[in-house]
N, C-alpha and C. Protein backbone atom coordinates (compact mmCIF):
# COMPACT_ATOMS: atom_id res chain seq x y z
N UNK A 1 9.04 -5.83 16.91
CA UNK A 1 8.08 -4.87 17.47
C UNK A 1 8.23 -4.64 18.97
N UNK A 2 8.68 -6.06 19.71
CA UNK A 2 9.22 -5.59 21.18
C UNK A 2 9.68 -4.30 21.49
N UNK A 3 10.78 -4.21 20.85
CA UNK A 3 11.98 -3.68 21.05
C UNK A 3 11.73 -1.66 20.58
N UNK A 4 9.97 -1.69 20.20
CA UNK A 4 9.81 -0.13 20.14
C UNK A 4 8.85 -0.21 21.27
N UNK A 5 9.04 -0.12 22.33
CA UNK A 5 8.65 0.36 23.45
C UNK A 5 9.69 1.29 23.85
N UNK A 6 10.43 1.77 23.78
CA UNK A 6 11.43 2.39 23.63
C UNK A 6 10.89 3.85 23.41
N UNK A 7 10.45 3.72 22.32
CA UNK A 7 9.82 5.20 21.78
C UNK A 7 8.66 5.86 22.72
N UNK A 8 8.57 4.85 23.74
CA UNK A 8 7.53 5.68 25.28
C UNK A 8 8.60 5.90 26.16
N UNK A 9 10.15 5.60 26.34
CA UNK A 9 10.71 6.35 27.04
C UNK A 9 11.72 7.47 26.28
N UNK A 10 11.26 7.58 25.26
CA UNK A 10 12.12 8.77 24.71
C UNK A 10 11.58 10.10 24.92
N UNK A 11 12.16 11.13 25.15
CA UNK A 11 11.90 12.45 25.03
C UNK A 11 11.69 12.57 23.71
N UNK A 12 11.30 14.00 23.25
CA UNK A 12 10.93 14.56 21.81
C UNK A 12 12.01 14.62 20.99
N UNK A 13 13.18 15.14 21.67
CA UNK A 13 14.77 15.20 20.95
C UNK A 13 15.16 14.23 20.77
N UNK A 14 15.08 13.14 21.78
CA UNK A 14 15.98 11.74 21.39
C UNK A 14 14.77 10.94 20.76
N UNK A 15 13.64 11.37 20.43
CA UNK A 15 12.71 10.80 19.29
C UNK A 15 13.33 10.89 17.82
N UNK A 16 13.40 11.94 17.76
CA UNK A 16 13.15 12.89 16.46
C UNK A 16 15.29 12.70 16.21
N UNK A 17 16.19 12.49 17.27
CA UNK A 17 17.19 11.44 16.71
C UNK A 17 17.15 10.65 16.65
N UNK A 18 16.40 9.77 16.78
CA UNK A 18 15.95 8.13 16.73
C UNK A 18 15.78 8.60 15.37
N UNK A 19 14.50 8.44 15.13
CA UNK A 19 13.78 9.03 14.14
C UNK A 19 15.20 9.26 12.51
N UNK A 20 16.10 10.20 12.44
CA UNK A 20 17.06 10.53 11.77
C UNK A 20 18.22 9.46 11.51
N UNK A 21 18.48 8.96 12.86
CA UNK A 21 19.30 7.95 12.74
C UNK A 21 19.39 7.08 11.83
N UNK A 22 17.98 6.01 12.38
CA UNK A 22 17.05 5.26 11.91
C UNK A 22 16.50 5.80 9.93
N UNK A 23 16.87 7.05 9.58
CA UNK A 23 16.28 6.92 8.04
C UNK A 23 15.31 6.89 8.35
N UNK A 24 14.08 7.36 9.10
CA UNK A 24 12.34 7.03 8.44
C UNK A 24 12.12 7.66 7.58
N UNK A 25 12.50 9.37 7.90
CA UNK A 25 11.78 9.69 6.30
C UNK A 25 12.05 9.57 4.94
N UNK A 26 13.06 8.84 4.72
CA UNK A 26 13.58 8.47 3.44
C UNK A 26 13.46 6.89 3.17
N UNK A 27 13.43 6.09 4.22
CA UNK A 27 12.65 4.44 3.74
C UNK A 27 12.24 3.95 3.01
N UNK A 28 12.52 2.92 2.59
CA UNK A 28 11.76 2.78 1.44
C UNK A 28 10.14 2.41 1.80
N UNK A 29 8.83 2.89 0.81
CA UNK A 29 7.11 2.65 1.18
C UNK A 29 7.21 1.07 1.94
N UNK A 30 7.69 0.16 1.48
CA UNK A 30 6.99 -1.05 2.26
C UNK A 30 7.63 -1.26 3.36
N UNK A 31 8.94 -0.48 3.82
CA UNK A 31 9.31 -0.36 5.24
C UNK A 31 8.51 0.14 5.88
N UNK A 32 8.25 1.28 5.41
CA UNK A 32 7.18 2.50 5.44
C UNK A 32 5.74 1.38 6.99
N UNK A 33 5.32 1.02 5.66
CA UNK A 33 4.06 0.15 6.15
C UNK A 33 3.92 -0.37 7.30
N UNK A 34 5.15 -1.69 6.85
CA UNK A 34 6.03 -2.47 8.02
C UNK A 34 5.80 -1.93 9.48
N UNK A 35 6.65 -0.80 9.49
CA UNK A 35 6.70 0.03 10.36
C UNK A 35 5.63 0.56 11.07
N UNK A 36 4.72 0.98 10.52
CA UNK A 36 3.17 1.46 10.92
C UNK A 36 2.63 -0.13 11.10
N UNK A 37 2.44 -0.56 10.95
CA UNK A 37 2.47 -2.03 11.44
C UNK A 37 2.14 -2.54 12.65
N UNK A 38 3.60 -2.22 12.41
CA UNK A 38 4.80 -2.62 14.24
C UNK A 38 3.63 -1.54 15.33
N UNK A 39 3.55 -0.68 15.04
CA UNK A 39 3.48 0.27 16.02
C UNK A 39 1.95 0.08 16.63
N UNK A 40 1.08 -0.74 15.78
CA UNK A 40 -0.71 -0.68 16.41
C UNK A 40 -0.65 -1.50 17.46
N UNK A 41 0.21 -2.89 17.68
CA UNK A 41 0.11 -3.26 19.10
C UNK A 41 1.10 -2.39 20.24
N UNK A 42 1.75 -1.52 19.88
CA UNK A 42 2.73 -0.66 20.72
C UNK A 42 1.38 -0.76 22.04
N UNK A 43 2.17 -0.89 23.01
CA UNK A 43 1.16 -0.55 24.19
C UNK A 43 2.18 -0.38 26.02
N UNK A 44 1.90 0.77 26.09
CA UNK A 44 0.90 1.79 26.25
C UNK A 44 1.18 2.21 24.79
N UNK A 45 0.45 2.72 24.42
CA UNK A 45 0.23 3.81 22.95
C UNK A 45 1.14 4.77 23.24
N UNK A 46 1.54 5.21 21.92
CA UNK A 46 2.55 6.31 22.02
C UNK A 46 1.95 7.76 22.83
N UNK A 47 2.49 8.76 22.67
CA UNK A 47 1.91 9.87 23.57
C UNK A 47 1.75 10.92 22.38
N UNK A 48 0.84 11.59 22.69
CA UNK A 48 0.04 12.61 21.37
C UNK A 48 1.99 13.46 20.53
N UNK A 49 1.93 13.48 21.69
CA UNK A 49 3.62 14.39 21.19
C UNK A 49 4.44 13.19 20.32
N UNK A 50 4.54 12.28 20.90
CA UNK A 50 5.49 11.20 19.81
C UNK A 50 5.15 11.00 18.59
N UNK A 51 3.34 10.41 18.63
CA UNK A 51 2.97 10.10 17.50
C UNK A 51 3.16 11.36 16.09
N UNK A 52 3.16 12.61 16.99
CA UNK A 52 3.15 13.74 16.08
C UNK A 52 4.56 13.70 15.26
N UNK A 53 5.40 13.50 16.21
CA UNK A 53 7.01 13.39 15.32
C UNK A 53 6.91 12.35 14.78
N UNK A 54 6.54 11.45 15.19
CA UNK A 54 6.68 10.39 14.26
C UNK A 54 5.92 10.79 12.76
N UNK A 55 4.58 11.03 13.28
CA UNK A 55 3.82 11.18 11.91
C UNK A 55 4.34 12.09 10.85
N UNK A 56 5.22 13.28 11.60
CA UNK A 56 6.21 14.70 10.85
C UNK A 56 7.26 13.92 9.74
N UNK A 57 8.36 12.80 10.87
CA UNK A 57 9.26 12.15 10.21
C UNK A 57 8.77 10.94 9.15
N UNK A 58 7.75 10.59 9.47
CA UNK A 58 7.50 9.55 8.79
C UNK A 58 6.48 9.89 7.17
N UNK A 59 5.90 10.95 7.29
CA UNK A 59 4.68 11.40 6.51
C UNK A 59 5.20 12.55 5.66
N UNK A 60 5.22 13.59 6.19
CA UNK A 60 5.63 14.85 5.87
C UNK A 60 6.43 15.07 4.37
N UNK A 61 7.48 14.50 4.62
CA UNK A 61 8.21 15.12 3.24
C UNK A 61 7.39 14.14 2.31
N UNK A 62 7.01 13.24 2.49
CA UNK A 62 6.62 12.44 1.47
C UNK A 62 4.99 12.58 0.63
N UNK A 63 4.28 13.42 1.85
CA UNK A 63 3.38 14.25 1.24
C UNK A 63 3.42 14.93 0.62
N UNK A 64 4.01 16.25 1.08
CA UNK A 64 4.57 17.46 0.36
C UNK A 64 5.15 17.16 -1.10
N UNK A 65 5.93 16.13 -0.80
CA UNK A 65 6.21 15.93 -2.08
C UNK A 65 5.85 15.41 -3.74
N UNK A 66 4.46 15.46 -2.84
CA UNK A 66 3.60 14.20 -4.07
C UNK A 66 3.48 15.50 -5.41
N UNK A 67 3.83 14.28 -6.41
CA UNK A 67 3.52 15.01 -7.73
C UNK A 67 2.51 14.23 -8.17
N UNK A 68 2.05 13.23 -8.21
CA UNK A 68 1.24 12.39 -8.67
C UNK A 68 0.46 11.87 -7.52
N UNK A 69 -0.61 10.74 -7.41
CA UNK A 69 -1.50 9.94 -6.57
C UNK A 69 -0.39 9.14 -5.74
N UNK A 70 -0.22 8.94 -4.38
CA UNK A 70 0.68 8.38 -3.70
C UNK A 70 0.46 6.96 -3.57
N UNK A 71 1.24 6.45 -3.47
CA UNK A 71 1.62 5.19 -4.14
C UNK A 71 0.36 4.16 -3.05
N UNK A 72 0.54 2.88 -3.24
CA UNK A 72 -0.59 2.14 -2.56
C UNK A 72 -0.33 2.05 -1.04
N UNK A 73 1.48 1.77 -1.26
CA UNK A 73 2.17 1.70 -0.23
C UNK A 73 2.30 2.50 0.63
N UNK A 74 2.46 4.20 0.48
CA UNK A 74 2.19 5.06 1.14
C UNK A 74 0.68 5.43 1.75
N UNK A 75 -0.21 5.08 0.77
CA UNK A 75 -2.02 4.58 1.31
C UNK A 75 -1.82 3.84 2.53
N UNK A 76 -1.00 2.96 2.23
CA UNK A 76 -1.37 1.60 3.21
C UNK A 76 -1.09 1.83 4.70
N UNK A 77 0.26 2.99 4.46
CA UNK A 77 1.23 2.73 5.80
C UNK A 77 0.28 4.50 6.26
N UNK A 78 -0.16 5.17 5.64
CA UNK A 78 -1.18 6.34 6.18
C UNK A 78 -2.51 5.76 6.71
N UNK A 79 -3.22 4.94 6.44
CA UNK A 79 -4.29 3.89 6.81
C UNK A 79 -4.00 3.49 8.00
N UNK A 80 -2.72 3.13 8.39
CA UNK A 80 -2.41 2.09 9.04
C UNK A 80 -2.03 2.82 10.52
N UNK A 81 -1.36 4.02 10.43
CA UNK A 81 -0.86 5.33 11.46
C UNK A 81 -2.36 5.95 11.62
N UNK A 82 -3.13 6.37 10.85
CA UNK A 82 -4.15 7.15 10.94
C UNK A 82 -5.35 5.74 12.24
N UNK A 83 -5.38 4.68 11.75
CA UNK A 83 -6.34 3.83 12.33
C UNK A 83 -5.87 4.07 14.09
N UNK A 84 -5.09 4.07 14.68
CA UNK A 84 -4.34 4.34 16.25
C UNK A 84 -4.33 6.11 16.14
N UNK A 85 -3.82 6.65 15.22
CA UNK A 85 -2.98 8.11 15.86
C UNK A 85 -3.44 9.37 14.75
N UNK A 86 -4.89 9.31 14.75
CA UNK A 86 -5.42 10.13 13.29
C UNK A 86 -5.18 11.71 13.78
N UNK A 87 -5.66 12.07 15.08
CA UNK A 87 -5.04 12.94 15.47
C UNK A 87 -4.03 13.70 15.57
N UNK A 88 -2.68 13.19 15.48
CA UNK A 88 -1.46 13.99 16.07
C UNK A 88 -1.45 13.98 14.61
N UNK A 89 -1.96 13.13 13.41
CA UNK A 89 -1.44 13.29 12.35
C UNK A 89 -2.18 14.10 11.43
N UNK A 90 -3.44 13.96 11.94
CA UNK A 90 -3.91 15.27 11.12
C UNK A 90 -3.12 16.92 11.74
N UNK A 91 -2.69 16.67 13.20
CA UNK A 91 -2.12 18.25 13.68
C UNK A 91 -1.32 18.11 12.64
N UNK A 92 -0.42 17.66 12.41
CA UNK A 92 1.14 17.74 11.75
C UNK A 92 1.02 17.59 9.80
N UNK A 93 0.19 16.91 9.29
CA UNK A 93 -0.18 16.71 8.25
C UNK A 93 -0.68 17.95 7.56
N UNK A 94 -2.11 18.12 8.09
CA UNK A 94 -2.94 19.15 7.43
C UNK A 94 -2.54 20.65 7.88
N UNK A 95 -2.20 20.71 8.82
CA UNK A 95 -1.67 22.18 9.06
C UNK A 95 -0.62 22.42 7.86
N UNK A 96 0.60 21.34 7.30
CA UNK A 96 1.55 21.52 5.98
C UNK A 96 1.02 21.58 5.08
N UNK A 97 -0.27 20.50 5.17
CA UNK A 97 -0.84 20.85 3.47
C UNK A 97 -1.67 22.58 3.36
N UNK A 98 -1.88 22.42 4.30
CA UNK A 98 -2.96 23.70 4.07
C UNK A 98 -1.91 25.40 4.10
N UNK A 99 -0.84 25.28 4.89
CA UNK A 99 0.16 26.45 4.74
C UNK A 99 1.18 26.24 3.75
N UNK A 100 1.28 25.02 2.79
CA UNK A 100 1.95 24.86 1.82
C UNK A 100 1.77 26.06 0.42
N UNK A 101 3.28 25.73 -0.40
CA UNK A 101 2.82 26.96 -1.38
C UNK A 101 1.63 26.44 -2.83
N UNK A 102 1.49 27.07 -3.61
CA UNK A 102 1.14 26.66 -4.76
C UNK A 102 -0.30 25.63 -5.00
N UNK A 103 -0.37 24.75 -5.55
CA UNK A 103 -1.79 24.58 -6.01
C UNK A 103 -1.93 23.34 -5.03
N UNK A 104 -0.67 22.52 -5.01
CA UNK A 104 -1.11 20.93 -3.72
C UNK A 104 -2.30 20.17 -4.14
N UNK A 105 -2.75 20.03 -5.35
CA UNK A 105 -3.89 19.36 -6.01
C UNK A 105 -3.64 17.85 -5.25
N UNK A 106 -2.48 17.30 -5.73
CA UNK A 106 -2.26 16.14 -5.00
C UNK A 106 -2.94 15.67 -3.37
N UNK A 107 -1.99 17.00 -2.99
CA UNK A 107 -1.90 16.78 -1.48
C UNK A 107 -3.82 17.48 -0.91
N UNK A 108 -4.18 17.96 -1.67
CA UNK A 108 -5.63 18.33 -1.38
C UNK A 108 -6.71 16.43 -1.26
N UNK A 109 -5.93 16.02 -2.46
CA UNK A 109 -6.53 14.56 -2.70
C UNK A 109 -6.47 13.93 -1.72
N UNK A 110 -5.03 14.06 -1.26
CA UNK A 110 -4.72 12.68 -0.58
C UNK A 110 -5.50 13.08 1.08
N UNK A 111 -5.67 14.43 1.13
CA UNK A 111 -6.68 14.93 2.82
C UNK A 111 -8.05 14.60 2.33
N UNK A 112 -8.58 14.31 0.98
CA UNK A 112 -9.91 14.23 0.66
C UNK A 112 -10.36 12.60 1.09
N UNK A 113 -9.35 12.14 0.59
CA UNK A 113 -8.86 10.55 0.69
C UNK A 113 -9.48 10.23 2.23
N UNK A 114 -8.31 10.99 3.30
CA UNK A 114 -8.23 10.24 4.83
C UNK A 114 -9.65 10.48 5.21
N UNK A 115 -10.28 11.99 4.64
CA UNK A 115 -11.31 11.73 5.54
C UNK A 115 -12.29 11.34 5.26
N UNK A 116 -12.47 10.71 3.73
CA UNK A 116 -13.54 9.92 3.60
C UNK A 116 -13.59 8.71 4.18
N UNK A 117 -12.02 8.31 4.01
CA UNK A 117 -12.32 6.70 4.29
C UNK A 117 -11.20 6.44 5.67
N UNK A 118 -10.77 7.30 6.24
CA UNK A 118 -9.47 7.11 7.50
C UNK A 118 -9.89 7.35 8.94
N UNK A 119 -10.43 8.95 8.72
CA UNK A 119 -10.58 9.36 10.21
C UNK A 119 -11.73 9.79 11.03
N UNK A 120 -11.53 9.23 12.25
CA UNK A 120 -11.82 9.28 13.29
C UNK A 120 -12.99 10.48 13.15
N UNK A 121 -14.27 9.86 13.80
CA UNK A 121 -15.26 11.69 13.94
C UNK A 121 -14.73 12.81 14.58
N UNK A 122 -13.48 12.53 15.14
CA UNK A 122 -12.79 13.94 16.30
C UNK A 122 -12.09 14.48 15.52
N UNK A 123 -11.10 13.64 15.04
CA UNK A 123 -10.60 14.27 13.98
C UNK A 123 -10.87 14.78 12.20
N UNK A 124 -12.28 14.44 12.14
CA UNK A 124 -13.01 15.09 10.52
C UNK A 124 -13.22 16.60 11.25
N UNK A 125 -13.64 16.89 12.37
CA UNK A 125 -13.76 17.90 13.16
C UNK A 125 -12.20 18.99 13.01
N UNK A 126 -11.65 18.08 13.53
CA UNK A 126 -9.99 19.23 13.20
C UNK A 126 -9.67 19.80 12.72
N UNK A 127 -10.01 18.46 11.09
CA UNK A 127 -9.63 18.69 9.95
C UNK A 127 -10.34 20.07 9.12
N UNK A 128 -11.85 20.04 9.65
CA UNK A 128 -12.68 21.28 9.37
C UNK A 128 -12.12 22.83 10.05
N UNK A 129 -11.96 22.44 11.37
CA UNK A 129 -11.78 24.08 12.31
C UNK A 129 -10.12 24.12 11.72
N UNK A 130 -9.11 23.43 11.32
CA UNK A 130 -8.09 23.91 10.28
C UNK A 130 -8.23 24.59 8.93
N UNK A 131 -9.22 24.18 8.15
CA UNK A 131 -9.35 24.40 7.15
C UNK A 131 -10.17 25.91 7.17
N UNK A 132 -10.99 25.83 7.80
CA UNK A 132 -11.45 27.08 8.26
C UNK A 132 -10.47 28.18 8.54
N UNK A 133 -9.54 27.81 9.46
CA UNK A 133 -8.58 29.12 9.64
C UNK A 133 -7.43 29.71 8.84
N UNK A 134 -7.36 29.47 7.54
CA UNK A 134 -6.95 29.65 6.45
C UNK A 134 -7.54 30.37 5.15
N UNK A 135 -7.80 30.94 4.55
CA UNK A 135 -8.52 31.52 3.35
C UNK A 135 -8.76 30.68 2.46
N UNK A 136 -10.38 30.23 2.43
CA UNK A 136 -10.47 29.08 1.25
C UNK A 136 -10.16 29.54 -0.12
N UNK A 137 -9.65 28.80 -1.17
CA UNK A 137 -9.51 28.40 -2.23
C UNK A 137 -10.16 27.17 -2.84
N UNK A 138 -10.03 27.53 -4.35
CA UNK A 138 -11.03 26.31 -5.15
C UNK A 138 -10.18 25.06 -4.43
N UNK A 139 -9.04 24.78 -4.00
CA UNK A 139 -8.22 23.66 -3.97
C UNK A 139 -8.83 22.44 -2.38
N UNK A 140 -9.44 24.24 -1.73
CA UNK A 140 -9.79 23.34 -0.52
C UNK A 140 -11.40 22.94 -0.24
N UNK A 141 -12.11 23.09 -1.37
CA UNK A 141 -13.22 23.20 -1.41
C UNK A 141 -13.84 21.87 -1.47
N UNK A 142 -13.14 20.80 -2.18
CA UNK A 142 -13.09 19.35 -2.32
C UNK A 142 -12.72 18.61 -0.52
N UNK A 143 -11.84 19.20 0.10
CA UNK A 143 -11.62 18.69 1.25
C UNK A 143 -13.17 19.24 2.35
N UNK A 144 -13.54 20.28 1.91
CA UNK A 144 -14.79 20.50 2.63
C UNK A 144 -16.18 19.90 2.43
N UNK A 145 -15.70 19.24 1.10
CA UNK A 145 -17.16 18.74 0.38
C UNK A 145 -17.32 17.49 0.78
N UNK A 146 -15.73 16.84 1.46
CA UNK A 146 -15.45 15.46 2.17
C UNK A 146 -15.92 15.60 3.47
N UNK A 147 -15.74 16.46 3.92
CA UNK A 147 -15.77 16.60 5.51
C UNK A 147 -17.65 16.55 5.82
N UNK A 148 -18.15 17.06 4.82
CA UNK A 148 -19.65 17.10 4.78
C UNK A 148 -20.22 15.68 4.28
N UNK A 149 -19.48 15.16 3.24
CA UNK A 149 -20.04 13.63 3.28
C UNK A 149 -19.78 12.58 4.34
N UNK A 150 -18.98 12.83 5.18
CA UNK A 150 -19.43 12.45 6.48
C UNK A 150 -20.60 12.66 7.13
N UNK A 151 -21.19 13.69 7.01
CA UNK A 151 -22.23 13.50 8.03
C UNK A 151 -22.48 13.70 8.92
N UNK A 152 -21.03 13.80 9.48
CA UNK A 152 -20.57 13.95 10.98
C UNK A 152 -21.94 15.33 11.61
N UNK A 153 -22.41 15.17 13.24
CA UNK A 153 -22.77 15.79 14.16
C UNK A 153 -21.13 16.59 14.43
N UNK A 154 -21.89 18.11 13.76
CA UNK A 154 -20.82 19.11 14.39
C UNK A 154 -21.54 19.84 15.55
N UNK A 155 -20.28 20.24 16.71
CA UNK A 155 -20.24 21.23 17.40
C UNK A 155 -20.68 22.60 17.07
N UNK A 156 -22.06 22.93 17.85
CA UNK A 156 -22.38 24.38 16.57
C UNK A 156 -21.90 25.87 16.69
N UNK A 157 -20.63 25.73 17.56
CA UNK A 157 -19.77 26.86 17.33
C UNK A 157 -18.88 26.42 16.43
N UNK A 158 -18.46 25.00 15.59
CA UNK A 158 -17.82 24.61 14.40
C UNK A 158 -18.66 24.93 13.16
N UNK A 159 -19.78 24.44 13.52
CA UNK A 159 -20.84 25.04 12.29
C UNK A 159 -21.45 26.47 12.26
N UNK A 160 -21.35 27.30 12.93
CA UNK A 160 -21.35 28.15 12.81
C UNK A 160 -20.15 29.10 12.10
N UNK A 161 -19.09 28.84 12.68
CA UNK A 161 -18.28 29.21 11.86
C UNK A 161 -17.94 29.05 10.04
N UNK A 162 -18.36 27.45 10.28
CA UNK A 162 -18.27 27.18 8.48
C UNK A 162 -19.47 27.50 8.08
N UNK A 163 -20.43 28.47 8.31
CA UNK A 163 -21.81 28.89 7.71
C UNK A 163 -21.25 30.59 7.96
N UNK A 164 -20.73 30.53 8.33
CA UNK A 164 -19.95 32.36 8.21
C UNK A 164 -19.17 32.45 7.37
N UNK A 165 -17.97 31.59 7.50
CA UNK A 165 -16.88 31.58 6.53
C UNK A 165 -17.50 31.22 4.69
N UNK A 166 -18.60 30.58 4.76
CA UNK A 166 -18.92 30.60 3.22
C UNK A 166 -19.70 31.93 3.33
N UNK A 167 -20.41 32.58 4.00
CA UNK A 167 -20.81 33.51 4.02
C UNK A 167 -20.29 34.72 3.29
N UNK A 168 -19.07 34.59 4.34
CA UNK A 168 -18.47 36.12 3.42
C UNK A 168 -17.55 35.24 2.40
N UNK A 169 -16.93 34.49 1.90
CA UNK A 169 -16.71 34.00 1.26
C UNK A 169 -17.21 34.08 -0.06
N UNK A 170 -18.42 33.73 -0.06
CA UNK A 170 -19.07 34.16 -1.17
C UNK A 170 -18.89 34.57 -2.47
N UNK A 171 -18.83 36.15 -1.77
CA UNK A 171 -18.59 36.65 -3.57
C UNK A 171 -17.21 36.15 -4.28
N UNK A 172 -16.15 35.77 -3.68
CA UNK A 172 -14.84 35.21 -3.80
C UNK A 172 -15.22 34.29 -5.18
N UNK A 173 -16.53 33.17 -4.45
CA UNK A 173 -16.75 32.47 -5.48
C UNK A 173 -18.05 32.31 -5.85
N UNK A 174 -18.21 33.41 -6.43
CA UNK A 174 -19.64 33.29 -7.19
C UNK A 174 -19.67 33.01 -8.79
N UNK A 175 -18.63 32.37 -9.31
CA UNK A 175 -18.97 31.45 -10.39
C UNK A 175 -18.24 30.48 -10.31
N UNK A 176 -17.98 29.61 -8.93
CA UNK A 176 -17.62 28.58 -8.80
C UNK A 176 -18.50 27.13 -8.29
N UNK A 177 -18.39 26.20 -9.75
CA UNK A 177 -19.51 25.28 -9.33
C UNK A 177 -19.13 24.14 -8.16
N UNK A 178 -18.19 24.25 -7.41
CA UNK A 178 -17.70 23.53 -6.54
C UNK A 178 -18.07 23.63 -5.14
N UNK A 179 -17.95 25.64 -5.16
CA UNK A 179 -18.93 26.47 -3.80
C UNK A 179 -20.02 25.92 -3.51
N UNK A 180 -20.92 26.33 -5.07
CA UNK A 180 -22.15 25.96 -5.19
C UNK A 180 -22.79 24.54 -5.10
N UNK A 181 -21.68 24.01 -4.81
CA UNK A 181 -22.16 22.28 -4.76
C UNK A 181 -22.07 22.19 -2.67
N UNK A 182 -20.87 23.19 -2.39
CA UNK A 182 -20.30 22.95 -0.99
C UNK A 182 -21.60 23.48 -0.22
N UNK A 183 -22.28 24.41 -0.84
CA UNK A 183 -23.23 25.21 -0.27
C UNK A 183 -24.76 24.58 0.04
N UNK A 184 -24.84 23.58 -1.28
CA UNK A 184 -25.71 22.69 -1.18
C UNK A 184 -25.93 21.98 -0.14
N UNK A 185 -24.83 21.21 -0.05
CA UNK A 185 -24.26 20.17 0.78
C UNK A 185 -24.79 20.69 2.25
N UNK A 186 -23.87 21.94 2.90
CA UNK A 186 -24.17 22.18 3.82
C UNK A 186 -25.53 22.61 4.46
N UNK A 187 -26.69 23.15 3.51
CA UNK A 187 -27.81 23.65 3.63
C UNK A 187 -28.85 22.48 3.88
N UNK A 188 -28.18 20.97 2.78
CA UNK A 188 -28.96 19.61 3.24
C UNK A 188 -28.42 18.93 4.02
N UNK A 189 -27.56 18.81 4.45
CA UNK A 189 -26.90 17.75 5.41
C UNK A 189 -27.39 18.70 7.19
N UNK A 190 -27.13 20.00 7.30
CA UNK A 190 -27.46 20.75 8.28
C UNK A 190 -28.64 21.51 8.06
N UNK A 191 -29.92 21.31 7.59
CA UNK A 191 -30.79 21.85 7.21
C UNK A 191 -31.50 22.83 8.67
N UNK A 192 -32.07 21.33 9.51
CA UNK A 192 -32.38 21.94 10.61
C UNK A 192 -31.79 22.92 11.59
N UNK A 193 -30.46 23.26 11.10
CA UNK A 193 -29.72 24.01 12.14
C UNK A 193 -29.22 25.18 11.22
N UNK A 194 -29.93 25.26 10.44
CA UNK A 194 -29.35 26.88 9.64
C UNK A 194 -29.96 27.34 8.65
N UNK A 195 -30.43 28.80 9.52
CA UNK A 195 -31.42 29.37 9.22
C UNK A 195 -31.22 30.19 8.16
């Protein structure tokens, strides 16, 4: 673990060849971990830009790629990056899941996952004003229904927006019992603040 202090004097290019050299994104999961590991006593802490490549090389294809529930090991070593660097990894994470093609049921799970039980109140926030700037679907409606069982104190130009966006939204899904559960949610959890 000494010996990655290193990765605070690298630039982004000679990261991201580190990074390639090195095999991260193809590793095997309990290197995976290992690795995320190593990196929570890293100190100084990596820099928002590193952690992001890292989180790209290290996360990314292996998200995208989920066909099934991701393994414990991949839980463990996302737990483990997210607890130090939930940020750069929700930039780099959820922006792919959410501009990805096709249905991402998986990958909807595994963002339902971090933010129930992973991230940071700054970043359940992110994770919302991202999801927002995209056209909801039934797929992302579960990641919003997470973001509200938090609880979290939003910013009320954030809540305002997600009380617009179901707004016109709406008729989109007016026989969807998932809306109608999201709608709930938001009307009791933010009662006093929306009229």
């Amino acid at each position: 673990p000494s010996k990655l202090s290193i990765l605070n004097t690298c630039t982004p290019s000679q990261l991201e060849g580190l990074c390639s050299f090195l095999q991260l994104s193809t590793c095997p999961e309990p290197s995976l971990v290992r690795f995320c590991s190593w990196l929570l006593p890293l100190s100084p802490a990596l820099s928002h830009t590193s952690a992001a490549i890292l989180a790209q090389q290290l996360f990314l294809r292996r998200v995208l790629a989920l066909a099934q529930p991701p393994s414990r090991h991949l839980m463990a070593a996302l737990t483990s990056f997210c607890s130090k660097y939930s940020h750069p990894l929700c930039r780099v994470l959820v922006a792919a899941v959410l501009q990805g093609p096709g249905e991402g049921a998986e990958q909807a799970k595994l963002l339902c996952e971090l933010v129930e039980e992973c991230l940071e109140p700054h970043s359940v926030q992110l994770v919302l004003s991202q999801v927002l700037e995209v056209p909801l679907s039934e797929r992302l409606l579960p990641v919003l229904q997470a973001v509200l069982g938090r609880q979290e104190v939003l910013p009320p130009e954030l809540l305002d927006l997600l009380v617009l966006t179901l707004c016109q939204q709406a008729p989109a899904f007016a026989t969807s019992l998932n809306f109608a559960r999201l709608v709930t949610a938001v009307l009791t959890v933010y009662q006093s603040q929306v009229s």
